[in-house]
N, C-alpha and C. Protein backbone atom coordinates (compact mmCIF):
# COMPACT_ATOMS: atom_id res chain seq x y z
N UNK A 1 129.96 61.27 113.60
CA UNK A 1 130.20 62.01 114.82
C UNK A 1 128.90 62.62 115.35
N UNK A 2 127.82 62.99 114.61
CA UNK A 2 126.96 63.75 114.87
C UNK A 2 125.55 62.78 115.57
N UNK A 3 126.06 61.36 114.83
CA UNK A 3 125.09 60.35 116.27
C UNK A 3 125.51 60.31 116.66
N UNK A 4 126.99 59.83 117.18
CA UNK A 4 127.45 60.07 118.87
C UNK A 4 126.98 61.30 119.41
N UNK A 5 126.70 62.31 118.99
CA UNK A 5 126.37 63.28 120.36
C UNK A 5 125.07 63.03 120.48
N UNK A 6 124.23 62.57 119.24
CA UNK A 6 122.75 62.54 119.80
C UNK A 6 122.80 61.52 120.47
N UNK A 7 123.77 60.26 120.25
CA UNK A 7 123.06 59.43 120.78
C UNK A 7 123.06 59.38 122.89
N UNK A 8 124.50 59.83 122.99
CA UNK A 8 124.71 60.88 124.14
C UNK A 8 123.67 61.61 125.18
N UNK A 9 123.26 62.25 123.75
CA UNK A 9 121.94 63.05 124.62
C UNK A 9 120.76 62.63 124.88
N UNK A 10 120.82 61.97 124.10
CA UNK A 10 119.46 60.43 124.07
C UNK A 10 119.70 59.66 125.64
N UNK A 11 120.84 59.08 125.73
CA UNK A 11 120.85 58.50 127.08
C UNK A 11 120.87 59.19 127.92
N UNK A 12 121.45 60.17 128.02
CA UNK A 12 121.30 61.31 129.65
C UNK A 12 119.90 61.58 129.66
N UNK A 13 119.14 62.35 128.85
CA UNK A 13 117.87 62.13 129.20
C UNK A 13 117.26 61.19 129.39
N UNK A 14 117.52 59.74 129.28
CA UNK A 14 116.74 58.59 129.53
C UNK A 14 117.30 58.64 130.92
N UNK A 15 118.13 58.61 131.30
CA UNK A 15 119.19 58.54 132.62
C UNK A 15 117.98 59.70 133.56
N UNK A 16 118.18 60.33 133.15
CA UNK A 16 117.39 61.93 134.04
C UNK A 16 116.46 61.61 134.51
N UNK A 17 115.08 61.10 133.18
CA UNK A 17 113.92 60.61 133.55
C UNK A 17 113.89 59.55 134.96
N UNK A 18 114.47 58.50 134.27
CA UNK A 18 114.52 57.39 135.13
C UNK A 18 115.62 57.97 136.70
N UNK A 19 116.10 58.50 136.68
CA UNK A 19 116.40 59.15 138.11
C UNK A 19 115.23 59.72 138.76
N UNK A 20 114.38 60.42 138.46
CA UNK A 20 113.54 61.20 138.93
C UNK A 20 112.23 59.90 138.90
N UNK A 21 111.91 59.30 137.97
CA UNK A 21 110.75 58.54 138.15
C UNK A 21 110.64 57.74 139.03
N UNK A 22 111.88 56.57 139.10
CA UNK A 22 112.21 55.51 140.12
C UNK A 22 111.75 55.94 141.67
N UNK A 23 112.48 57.02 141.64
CA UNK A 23 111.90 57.58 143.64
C UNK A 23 110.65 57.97 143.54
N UNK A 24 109.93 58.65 142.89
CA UNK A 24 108.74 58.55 142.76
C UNK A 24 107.70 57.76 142.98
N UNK A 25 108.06 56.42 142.37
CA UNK A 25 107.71 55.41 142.09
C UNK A 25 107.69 54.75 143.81
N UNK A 26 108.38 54.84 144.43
CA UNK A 26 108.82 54.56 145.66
C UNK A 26 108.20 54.87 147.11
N UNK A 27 107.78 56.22 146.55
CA UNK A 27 107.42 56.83 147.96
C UNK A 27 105.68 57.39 147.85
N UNK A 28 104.92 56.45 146.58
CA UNK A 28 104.12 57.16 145.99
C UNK A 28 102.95 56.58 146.93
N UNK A 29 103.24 55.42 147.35
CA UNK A 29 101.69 54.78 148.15
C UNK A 29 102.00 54.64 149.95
N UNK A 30 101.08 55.08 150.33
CA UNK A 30 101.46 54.80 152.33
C UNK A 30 101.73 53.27 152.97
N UNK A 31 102.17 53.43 154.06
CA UNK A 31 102.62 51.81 154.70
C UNK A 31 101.36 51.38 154.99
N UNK A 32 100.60 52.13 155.44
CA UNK A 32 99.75 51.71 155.61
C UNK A 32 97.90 52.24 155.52
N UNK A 33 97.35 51.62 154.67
CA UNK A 33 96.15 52.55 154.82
C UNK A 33 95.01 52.11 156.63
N UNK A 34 93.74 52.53 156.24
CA UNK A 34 93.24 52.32 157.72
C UNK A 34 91.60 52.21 157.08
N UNK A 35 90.48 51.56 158.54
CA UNK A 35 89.29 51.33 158.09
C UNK A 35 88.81 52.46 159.52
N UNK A 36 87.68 53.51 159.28
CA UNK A 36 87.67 53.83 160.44
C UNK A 36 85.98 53.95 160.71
N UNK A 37 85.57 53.82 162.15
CA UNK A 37 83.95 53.49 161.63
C UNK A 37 83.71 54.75 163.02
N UNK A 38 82.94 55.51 162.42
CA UNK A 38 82.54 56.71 162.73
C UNK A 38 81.42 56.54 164.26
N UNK A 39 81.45 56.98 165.35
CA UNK A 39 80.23 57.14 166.24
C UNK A 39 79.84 58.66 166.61
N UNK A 40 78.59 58.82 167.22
CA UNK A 40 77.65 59.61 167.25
C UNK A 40 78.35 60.74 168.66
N UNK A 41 79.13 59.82 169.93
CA UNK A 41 79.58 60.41 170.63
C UNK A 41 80.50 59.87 171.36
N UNK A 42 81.21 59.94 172.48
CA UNK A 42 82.26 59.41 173.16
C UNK A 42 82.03 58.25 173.86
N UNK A 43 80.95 57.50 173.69
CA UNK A 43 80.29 56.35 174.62
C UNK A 43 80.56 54.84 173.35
N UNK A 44 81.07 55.47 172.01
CA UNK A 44 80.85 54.42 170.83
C UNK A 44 79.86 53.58 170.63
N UNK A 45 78.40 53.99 170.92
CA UNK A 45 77.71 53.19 171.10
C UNK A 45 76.73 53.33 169.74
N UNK A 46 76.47 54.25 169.24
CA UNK A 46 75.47 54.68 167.81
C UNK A 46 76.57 54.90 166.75
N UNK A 47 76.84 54.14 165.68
CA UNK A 47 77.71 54.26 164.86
C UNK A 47 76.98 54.99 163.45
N UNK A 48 77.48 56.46 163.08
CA UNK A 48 77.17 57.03 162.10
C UNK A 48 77.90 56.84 160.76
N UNK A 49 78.88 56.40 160.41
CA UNK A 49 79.89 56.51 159.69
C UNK A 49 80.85 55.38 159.73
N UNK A 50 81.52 55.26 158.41
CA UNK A 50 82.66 54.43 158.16
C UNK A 50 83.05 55.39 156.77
N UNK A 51 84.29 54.89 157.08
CA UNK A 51 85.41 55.31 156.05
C UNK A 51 86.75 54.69 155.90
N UNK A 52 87.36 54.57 154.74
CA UNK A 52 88.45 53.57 154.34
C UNK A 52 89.15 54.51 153.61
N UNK A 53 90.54 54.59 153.80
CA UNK A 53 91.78 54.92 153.21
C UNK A 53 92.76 53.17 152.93
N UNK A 54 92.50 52.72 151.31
CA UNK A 54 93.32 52.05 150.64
C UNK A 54 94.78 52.44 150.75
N UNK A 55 95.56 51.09 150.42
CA UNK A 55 96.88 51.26 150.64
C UNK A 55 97.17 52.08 148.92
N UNK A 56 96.70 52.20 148.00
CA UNK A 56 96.82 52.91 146.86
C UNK A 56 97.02 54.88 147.27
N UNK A 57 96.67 55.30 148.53
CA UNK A 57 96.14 56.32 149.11
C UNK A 57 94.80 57.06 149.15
N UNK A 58 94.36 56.54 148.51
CA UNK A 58 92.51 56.79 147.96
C UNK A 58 91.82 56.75 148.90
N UNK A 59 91.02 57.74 149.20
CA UNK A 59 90.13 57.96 150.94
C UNK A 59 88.45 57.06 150.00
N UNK A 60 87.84 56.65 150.69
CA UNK A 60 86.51 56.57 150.30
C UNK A 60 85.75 56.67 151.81
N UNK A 61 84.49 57.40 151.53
CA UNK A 61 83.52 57.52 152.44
C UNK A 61 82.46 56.41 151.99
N UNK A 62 82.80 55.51 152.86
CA UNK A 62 81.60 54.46 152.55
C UNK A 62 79.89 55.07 152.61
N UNK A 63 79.88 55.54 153.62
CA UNK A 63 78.90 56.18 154.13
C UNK A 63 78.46 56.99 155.74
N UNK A 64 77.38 57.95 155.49
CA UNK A 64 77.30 58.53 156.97
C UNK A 64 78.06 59.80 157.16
N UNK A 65 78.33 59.55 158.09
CA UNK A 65 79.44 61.27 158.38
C UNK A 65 80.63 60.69 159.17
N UNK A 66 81.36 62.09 159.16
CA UNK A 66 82.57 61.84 159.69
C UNK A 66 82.32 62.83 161.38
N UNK A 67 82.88 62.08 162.14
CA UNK A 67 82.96 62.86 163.51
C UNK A 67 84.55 62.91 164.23
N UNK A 68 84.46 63.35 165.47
CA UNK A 68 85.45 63.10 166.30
C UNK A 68 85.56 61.99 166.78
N UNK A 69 84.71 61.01 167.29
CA UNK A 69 84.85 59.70 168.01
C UNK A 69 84.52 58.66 166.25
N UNK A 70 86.12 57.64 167.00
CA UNK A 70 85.79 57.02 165.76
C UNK A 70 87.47 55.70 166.43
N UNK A 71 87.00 54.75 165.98
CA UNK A 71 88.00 53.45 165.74
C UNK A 71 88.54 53.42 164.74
N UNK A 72 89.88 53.07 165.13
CA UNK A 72 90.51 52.77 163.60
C UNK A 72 91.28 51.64 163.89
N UNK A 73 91.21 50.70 162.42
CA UNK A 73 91.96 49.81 162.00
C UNK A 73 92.81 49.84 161.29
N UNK A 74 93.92 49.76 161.16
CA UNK A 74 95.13 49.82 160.28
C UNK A 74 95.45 48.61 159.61
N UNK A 75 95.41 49.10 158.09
CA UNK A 75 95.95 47.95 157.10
C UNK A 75 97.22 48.32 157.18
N UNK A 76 98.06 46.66 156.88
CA UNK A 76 99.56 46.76 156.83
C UNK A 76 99.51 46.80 155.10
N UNK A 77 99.80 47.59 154.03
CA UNK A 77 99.83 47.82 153.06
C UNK A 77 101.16 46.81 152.37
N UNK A 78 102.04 46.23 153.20
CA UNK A 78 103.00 45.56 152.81
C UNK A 78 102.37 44.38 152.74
N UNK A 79 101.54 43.71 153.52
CA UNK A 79 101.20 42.02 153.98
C UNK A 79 101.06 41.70 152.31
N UNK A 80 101.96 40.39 152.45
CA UNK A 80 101.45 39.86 151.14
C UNK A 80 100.46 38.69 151.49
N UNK A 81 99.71 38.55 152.71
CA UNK A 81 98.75 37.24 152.97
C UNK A 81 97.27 37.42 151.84
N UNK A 82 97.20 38.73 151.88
CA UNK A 82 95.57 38.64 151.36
C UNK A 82 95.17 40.29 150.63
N UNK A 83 97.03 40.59 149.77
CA UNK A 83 96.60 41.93 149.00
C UNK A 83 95.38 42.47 148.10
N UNK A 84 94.63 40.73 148.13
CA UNK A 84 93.40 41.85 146.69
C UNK A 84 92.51 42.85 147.77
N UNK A 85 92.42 42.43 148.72
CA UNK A 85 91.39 43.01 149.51
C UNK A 85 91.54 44.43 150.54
N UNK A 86 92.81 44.87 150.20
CA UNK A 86 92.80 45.96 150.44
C UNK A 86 93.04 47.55 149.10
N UNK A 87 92.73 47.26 147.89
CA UNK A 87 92.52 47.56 146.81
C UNK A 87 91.15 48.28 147.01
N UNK A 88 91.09 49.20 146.20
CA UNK A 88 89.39 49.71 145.86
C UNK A 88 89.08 48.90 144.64
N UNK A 89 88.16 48.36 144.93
CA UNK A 89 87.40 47.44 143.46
C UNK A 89 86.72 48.89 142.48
């Protein structure tokens, strides 16, 4: 009798975990990350900066600075055409 209750309590906590981990698991990376390349002023003509947010959520400053004027490209974080390359190596 006394493994049936552990064993009981053994599965609800496995149950618990895995309730709570699974959504986690789910909502943990963005749809989409972005490439954004930094300029000097509102004319985009002197480019100071680039920066990349991976679909993992990981910002990297390639280099330069960050300003107000700036392009962005959006990765589709879902595409399965060509996933290694939006990864941080």
């Amino acid at each position: 009798m006394k493994k049936s209750i552990k064993m009981k309590i053994a599965l609800a906590g496995a149950g618990l975990v895995a309730a709570i981990a699974i959504p986690l698991g789910a909502i943990a990376y963005p749809m989409f990350g972005w490439e954004h390349v930094y300029y000097s002023d509102a004319s985009h003509t002197t480019v100071v900066g680039e920066e990349t947010m991976y679909c993992t959520g990981k910002k990297n400053l390639r280099w330069g600075e960050i300003t107000a004027y700036y392009d962005e490209e959006l990765i589709d974080c879902h595409d399965p055409i060509e996933p290694p390359r939006y990864w941080p190596e």
